[in-house]
N, C-alpha and C. Protein backbone atom coordinates (compact mmCIF):
# COMPACT_ATOMS: atom_id res chain seq x y z
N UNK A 1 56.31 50.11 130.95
CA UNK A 1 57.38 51.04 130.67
C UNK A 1 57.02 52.38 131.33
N UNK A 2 58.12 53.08 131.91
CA UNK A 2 57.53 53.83 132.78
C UNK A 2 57.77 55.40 131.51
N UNK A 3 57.33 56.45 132.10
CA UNK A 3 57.05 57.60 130.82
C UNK A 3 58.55 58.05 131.07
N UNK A 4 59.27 58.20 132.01
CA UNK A 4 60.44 58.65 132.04
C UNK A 4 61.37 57.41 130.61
N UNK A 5 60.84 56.29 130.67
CA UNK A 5 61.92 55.24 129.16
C UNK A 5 61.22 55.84 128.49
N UNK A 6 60.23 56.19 128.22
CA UNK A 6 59.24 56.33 127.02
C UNK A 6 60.05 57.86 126.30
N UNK A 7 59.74 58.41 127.00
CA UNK A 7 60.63 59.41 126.65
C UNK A 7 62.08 59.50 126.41
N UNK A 8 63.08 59.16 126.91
CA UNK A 8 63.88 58.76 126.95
C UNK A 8 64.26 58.46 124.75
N UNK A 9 63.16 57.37 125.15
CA UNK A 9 63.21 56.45 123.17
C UNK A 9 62.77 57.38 122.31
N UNK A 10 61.67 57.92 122.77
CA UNK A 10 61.36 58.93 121.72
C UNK A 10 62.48 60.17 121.52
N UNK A 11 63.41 60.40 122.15
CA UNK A 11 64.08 61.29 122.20
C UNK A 11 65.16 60.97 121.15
N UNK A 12 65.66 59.95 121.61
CA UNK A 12 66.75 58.96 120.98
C UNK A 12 65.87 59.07 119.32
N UNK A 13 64.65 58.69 119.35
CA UNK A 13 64.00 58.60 117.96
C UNK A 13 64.33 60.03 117.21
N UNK A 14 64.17 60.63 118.28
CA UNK A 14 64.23 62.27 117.60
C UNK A 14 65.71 62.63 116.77
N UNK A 15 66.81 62.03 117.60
CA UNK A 15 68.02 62.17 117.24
C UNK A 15 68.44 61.51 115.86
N UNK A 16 68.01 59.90 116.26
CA UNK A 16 67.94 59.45 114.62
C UNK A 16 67.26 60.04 113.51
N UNK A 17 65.52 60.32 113.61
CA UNK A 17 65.52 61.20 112.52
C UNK A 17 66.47 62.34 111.92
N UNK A 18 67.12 63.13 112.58
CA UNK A 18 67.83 64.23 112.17
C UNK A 18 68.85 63.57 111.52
N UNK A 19 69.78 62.12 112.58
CA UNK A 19 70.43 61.81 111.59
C UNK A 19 70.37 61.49 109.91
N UNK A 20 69.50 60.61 110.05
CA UNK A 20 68.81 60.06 108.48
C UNK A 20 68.61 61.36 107.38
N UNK A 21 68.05 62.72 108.22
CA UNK A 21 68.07 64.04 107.46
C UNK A 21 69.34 64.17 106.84
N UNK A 22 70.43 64.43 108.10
CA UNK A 22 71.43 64.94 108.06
C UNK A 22 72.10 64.07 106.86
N UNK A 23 72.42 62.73 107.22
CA UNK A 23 73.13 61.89 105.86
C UNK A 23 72.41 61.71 104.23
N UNK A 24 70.87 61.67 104.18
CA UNK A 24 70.39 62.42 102.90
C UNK A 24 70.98 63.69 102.47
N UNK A 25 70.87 64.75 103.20
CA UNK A 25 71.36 65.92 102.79
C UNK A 25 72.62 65.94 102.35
N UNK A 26 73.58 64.99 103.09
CA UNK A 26 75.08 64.85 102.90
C UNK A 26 75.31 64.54 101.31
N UNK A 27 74.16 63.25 101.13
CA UNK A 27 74.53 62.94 99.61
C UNK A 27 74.95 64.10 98.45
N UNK A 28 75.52 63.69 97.79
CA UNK A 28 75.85 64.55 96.47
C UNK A 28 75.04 64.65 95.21
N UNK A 29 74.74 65.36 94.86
CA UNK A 29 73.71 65.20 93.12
C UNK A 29 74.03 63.78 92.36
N UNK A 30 75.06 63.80 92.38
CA UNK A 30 75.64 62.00 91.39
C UNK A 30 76.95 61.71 92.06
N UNK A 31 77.00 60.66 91.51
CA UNK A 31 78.39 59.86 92.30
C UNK A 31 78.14 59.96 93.44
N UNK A 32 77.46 59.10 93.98
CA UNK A 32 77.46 58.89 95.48
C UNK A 32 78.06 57.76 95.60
N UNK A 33 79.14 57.90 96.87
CA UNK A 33 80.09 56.90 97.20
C UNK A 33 79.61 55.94 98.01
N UNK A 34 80.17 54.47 97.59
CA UNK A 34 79.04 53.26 98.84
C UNK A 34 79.21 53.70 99.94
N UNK A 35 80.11 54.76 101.06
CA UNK A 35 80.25 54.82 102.36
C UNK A 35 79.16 55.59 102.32
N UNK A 36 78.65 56.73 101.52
CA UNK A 36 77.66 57.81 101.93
C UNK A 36 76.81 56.64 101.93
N UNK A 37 76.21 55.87 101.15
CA UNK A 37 74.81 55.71 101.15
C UNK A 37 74.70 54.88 102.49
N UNK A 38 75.59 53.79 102.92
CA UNK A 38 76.14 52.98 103.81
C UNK A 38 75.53 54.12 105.18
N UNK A 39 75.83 55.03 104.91
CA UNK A 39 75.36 56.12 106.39
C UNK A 39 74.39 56.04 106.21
N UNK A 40 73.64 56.19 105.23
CA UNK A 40 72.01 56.72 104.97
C UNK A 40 71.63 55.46 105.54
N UNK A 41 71.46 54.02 105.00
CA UNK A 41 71.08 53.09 105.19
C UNK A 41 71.02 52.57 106.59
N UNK A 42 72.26 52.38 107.56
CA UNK A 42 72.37 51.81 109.17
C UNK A 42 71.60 53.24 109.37
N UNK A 43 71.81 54.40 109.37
CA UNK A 43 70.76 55.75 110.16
C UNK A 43 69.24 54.67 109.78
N UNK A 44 69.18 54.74 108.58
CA UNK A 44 67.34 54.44 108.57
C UNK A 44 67.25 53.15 109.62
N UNK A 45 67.89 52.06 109.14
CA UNK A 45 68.09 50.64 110.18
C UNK A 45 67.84 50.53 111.55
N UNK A 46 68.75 51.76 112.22
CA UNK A 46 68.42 52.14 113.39
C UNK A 46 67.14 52.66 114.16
N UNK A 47 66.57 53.47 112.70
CA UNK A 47 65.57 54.40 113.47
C UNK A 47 64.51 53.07 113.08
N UNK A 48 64.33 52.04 112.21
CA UNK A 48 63.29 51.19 112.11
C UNK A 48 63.27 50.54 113.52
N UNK A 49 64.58 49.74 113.95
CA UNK A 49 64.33 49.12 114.95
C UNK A 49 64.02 49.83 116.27
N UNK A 50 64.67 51.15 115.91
CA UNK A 50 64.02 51.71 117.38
C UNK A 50 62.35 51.79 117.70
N UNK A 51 61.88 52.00 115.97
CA UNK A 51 60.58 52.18 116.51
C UNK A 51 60.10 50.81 116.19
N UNK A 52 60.36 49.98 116.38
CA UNK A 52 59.55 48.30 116.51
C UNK A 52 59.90 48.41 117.98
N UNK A 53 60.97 48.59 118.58
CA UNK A 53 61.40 48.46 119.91
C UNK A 53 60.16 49.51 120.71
N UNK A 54 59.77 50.57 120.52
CA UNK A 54 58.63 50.92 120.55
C UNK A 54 56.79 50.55 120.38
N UNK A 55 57.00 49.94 119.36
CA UNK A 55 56.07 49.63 119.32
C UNK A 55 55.82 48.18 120.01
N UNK A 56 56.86 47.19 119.96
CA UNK A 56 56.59 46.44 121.39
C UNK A 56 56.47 46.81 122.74
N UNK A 57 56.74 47.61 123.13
CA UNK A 57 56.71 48.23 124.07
C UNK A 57 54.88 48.72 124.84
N UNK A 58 54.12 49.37 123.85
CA UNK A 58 53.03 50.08 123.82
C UNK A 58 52.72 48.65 124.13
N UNK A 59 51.38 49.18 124.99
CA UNK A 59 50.31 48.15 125.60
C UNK A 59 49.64 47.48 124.30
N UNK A 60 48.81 46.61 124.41
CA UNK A 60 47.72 46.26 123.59
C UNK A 60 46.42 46.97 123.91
C-alpha cells in the first residue's frame, strides 16, 4: 500500500471518528429515538471496518 492510500484511510478514519462524536453528542439525555441510536451504531460499524481494512493492510 503505497503512503499516499495510507493516508488517504487514515483520513477517512479521522472523519468517521468525528462522526461517531458528532452522533453521541446528538443523543438526547432520555428518549432516544431508534433512528438516533441507528446513526450512532452504522458511524461506529463503519469506523470498525475501516480499521480492520487497515489493519489488513499493514505488513506482518
Amino acid at each position: 500500500m503505497s503512503n499516499l492510500q495510507r493516508e488517504e484511510l487514515l483520513a477517512q478514519r479521522r472523519r468517521l471518528i468525528e462522526d461517531v462524536e458528532q452522533a453521541r453528542a446528538a443523543l438526547p439525555a432520555h428518549s432516544v429515538r431508534p433512528w438516533q441510536w441507528q446513526r450512532v451504531e452504522e458511524a461506529e460499524e463503519a469506523l470498525a471496518e475501516l480499521d480492520r481494512g487497515l489493519e489488513a493492510l499493514e505488513p506482518a
